[in-house]
PDB file of N, CA and C in Angstrom:
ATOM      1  N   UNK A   1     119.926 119.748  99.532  1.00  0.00           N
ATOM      2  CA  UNK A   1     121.166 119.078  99.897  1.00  0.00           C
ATOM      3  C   UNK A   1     122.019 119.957 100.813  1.00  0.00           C
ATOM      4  N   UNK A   2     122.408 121.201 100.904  1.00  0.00           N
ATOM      5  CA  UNK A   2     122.350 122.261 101.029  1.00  0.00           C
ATOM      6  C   UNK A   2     122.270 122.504 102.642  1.00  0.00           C
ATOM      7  N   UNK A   3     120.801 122.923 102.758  1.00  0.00           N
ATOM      8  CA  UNK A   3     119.857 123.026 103.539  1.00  0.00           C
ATOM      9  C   UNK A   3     120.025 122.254 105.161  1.00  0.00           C
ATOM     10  N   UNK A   4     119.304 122.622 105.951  1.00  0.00           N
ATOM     11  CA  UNK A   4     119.309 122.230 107.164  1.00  0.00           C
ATOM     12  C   UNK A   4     117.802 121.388 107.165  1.00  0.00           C
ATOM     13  N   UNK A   5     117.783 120.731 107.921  1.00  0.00           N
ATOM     14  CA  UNK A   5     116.361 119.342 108.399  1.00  0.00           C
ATOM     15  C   UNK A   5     115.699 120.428 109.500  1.00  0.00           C
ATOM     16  N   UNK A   6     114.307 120.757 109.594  1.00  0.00           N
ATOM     17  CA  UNK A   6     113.723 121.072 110.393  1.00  0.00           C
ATOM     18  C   UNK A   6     112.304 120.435 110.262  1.00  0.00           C
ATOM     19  N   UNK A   7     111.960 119.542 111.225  1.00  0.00           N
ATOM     20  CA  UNK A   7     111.152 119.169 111.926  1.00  0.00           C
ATOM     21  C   UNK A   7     109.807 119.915 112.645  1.00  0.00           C
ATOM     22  N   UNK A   8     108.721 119.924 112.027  1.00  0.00           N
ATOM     23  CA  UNK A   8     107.954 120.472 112.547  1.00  0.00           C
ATOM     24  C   UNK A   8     106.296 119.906 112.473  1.00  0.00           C
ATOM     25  N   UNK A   9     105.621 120.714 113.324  1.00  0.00           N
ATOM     26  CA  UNK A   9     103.966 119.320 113.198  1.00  0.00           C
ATOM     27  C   UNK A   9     103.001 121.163 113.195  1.00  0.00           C
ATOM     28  N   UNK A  10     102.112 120.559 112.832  1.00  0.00           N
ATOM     29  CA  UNK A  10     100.768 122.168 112.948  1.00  0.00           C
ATOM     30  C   UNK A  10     100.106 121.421 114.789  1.00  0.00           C
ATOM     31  N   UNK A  11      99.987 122.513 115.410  1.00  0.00           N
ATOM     32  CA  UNK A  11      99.472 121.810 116.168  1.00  0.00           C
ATOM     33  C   UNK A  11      97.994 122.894 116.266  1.00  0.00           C
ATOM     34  N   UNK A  12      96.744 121.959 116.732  1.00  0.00           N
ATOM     35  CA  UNK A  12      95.949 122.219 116.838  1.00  0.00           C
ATOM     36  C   UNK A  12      95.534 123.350 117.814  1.00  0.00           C
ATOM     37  N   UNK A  13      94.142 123.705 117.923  1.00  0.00           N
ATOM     38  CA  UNK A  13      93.679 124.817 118.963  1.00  0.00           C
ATOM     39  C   UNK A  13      93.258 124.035 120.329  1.00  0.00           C
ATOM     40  N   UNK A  14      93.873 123.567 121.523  1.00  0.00           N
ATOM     41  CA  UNK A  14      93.268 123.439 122.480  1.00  0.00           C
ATOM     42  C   UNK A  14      91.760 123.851 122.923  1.00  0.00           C
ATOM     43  N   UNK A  15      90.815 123.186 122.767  1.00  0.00           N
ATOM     44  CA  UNK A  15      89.466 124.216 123.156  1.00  0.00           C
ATOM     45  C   UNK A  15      89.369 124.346 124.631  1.00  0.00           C
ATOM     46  N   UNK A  16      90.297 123.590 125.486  1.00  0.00           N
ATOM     47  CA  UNK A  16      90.437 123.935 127.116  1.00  0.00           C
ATOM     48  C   UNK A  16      91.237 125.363 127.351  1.00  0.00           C
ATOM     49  N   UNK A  17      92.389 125.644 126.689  1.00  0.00           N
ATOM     50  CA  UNK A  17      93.321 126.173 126.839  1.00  0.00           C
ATOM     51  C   UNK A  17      93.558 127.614 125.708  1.00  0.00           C
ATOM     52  N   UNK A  18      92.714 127.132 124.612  1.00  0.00           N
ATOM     53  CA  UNK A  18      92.952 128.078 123.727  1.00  0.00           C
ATOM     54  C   UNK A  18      94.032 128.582 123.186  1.00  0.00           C
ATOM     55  N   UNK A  19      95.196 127.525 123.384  1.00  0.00           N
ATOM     56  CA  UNK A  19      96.485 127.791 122.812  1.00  0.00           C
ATOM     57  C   UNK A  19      96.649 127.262 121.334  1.00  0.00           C
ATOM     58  N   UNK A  20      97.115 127.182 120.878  1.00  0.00           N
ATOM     59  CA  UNK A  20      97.968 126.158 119.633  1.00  0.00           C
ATOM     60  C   UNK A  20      97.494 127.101 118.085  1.00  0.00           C
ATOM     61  N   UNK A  21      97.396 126.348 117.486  1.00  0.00           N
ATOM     62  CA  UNK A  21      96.897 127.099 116.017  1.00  0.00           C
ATOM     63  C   UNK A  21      98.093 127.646 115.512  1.00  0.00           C
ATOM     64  N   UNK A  22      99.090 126.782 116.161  1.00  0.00           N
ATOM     65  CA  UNK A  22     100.270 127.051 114.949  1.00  0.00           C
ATOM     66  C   UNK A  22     101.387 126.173 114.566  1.00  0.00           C
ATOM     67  N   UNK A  23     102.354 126.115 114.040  1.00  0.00           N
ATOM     68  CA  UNK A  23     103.493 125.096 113.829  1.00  0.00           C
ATOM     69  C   UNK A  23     104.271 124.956 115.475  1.00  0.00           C
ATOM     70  N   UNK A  24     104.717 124.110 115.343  1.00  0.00           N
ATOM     71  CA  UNK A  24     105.944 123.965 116.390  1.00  0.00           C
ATOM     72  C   UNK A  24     106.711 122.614 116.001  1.00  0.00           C
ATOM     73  N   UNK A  25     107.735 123.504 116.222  1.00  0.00           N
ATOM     74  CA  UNK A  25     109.353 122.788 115.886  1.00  0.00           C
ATOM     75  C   UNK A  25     109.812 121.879 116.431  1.00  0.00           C
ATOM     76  N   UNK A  26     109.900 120.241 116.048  1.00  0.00           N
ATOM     77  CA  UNK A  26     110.572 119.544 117.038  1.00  0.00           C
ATOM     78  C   UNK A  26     112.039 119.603 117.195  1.00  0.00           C
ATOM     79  N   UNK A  27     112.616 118.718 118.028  1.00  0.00           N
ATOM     80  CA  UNK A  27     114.277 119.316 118.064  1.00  0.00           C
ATOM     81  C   UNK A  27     115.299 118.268 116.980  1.00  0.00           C
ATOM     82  N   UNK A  28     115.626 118.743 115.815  1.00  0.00           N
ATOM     83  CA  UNK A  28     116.140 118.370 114.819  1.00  0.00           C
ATOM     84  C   UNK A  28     117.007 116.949 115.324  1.00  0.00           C
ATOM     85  N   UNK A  29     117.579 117.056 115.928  1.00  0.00           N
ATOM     86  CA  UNK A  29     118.759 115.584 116.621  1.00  0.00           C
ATOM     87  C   UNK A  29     117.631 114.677 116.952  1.00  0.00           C
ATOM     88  N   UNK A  30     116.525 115.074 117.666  1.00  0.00           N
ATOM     89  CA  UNK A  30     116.059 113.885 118.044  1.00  0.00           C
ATOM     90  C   UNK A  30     114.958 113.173 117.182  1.00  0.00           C
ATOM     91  N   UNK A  31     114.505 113.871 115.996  1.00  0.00           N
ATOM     92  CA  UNK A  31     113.886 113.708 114.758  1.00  0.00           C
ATOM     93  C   UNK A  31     114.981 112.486 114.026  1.00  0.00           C
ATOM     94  N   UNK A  32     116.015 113.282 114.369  1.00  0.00           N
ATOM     95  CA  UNK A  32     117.058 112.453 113.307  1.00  0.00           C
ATOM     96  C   UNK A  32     117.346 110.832 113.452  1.00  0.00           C
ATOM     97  N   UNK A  33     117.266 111.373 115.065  1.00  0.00           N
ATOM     98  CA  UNK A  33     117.343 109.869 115.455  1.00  0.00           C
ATOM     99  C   UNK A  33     116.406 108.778 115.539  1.00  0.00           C
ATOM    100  N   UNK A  34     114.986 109.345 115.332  1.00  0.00           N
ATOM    101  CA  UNK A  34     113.773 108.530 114.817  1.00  0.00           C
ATOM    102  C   UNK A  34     113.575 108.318 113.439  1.00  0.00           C
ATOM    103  N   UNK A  35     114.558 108.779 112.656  1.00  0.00           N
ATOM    104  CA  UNK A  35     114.310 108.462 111.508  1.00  0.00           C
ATOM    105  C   UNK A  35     115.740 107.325 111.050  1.00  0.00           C
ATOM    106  N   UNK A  36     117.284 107.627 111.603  1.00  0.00           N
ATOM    107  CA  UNK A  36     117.942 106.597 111.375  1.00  0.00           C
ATOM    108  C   UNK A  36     117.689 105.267 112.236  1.00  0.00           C
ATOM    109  N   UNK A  37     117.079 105.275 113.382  1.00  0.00           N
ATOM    110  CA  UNK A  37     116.432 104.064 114.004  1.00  0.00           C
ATOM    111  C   UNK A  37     115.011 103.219 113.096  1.00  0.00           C
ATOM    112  N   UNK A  38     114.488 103.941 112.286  1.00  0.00           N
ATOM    113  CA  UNK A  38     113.356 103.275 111.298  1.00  0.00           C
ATOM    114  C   UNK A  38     112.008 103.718 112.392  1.00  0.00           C
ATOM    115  N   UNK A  39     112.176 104.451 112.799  1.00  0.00           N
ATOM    116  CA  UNK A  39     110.563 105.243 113.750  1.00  0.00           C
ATOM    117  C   UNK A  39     109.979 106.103 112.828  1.00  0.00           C
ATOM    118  N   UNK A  40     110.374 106.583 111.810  1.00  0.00           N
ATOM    119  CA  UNK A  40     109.688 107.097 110.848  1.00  0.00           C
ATOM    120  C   UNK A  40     110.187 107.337 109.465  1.00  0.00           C
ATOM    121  N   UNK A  41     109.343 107.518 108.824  1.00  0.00           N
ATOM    122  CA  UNK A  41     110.015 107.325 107.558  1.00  0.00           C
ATOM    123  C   UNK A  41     109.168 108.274 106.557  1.00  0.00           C
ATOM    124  N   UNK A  42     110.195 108.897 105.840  1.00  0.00           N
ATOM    125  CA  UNK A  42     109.782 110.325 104.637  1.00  0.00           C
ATOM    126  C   UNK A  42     109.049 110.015 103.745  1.00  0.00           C
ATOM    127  N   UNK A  43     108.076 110.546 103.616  1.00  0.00           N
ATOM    128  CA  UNK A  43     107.167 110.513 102.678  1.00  0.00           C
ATOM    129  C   UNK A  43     108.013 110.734 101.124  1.00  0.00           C
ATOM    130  N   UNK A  44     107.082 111.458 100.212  1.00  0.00           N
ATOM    131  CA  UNK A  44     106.993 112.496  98.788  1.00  0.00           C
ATOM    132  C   UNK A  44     107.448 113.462  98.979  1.00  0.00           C
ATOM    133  N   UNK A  45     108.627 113.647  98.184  1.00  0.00           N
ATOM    134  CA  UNK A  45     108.846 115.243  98.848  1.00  0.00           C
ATOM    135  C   UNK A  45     107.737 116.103  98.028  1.00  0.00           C
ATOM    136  N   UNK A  46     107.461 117.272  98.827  1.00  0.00           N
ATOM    137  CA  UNK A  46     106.717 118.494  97.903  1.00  0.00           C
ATOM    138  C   UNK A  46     107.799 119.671  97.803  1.00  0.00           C
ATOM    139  N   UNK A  47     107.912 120.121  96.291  1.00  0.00           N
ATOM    140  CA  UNK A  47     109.149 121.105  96.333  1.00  0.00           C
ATOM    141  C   UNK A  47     108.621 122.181  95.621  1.00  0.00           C
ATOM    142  N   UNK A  48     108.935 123.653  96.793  1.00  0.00           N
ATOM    143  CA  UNK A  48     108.659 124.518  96.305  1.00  0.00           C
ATOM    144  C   UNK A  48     109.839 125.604  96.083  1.00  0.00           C
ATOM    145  N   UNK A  49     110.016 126.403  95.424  1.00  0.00           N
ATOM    146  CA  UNK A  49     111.414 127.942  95.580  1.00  0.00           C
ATOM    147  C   UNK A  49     112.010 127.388  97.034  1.00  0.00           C
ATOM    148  N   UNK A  50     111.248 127.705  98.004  1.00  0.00           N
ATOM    149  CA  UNK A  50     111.927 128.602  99.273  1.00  0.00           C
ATOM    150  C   UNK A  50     112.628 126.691 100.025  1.00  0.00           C
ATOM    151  N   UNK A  51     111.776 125.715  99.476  1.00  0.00           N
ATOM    152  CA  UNK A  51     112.069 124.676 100.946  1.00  0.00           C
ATOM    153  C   UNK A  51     111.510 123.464  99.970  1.00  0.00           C
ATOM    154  N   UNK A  52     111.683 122.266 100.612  1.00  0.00           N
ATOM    155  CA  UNK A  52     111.319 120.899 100.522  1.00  0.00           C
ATOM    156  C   UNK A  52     110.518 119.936 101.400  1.00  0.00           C
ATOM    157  N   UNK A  53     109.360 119.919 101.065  1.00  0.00           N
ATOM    158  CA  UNK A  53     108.172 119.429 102.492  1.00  0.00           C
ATOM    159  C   UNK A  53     108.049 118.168 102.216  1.00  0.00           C
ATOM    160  N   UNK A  54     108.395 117.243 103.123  1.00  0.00           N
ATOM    161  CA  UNK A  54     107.930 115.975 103.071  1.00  0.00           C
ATOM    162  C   UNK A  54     107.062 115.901 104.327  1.00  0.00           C
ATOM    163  N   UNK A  55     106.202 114.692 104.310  1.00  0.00           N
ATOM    164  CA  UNK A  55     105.246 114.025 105.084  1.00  0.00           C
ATOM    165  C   UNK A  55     105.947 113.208 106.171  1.00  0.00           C
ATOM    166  N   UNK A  56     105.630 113.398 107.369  1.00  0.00           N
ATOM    167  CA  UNK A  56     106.470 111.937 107.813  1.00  0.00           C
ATOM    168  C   UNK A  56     105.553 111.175 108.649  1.00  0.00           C
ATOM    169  N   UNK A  57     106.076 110.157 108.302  1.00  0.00           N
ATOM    170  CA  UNK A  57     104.842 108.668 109.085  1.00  0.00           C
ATOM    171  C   UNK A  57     105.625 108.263 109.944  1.00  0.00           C
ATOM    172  N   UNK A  58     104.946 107.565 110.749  1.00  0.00           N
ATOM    173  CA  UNK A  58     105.214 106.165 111.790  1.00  0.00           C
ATOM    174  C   UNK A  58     105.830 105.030 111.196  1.00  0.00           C
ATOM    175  N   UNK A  59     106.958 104.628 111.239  1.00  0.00           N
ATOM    176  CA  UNK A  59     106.976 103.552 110.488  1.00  0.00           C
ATOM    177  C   UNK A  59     106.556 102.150 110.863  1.00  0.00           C
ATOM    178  N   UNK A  60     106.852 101.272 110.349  1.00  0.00           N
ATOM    179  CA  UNK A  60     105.608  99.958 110.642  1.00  0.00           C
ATOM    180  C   UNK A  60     106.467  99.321 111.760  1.00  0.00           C
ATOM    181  N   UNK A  61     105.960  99.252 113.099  1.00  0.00           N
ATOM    182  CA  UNK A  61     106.097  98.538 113.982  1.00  0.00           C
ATOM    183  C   UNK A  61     106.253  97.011 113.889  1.00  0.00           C
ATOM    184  N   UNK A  62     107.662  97.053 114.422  1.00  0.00           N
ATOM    185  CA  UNK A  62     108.064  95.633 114.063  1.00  0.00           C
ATOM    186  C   UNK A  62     108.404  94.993 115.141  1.00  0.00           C
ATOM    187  N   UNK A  63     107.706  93.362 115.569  1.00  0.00           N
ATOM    188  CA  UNK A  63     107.237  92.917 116.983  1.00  0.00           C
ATOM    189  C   UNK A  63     108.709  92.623 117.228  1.00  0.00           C
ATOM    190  N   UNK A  64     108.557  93.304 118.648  1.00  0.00           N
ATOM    191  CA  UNK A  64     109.839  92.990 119.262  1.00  0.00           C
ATOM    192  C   UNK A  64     110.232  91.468 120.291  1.00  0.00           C
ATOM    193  N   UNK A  65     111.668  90.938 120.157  1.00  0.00           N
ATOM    194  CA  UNK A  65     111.352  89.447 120.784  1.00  0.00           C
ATOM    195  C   UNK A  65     110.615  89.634 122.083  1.00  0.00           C
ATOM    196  N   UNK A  66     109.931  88.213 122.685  1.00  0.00           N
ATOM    197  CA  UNK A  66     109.530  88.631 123.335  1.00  0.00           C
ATOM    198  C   UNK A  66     110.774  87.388 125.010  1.00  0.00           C
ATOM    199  N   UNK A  67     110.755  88.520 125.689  1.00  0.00           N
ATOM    200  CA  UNK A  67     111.760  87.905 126.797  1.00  0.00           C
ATOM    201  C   UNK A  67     111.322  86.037 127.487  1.00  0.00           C
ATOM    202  N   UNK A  68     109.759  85.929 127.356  1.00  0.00           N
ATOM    203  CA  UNK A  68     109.328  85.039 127.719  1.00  0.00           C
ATOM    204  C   UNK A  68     109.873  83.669 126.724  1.00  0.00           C
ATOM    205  N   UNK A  69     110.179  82.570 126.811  1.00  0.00           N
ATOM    206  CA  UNK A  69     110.515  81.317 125.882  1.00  0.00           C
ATOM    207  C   UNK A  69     108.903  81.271 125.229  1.00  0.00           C
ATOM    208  N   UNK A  70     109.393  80.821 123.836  1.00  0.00           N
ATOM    209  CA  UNK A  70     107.968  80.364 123.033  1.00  0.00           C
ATOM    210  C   UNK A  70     107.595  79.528 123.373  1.00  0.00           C
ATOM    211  N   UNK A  71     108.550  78.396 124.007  1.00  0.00           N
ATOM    212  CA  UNK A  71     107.892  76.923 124.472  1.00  0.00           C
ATOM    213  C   UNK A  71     107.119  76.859 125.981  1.00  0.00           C
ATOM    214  N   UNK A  72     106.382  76.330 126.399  1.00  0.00           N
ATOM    215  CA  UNK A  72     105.402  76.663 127.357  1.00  0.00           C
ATOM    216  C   UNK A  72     106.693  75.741 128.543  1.00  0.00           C
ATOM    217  N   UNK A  73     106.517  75.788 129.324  1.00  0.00           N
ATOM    218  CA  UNK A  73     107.748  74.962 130.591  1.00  0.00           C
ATOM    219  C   UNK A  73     106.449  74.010 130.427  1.00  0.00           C
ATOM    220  N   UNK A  74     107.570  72.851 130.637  1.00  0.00           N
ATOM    221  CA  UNK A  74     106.880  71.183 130.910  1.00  0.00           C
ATOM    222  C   UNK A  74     106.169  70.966 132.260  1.00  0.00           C
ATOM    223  N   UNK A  75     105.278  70.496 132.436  1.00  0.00           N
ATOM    224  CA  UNK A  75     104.407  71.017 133.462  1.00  0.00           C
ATOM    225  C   UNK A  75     104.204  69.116 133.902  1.00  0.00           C
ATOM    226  N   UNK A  76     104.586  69.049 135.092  1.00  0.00           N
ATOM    227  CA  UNK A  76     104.240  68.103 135.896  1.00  0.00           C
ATOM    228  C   UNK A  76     103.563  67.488 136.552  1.00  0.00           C
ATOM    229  N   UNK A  77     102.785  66.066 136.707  1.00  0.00           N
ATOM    230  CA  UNK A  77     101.108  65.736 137.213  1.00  0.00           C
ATOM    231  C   UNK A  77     101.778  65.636 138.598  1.00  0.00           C
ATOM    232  N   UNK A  78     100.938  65.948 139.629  1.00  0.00           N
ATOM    233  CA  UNK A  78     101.191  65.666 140.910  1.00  0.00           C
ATOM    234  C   UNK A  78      99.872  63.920 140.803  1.00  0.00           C
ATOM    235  N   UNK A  79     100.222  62.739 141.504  1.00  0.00           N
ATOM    236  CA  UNK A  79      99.951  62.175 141.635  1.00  0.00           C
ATOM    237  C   UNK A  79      98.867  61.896 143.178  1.00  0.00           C
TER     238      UNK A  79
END
């Protein structure tokens, strides 16, 4: 409660580049704001002494309207 939100992912070893193989930090504000918009959503927390680890998902994509009318335009016979 306390505590500060830090955001972070493991990122993998590039086998082109040979970089990664470690954590990196995303930037806390903009985490925040994917999570009060519903872009992701907290897992279980896991709680240990030092910190509080939750999981975070994608949250479920929800179809957005679409600009086009549902009704098809009335379409006219040329004679």
């Amino acid at each position: 409660a306390n505590g500060r939100r830090r955001y972070s992912y493991w990122r993998p070893i590039d086998p082109a580049t040979g970089a990664g193989g470690c954590y990196a930090a995303l930037p806390t504000a903009e985490c925040d704001e994917l999570q009060s918009s519903g872009r992701i959503t907290l897992g279980e927390p896991v709680v240990d002494p030092n910190r509080t680890t939750y999981r975070v998902r994608t949250a479920a994509r929800v179809p957005q309207a679409s600009a086009r009318p549902a009704v098809a335009p009335e379409r006219r016979r040329v004679a």
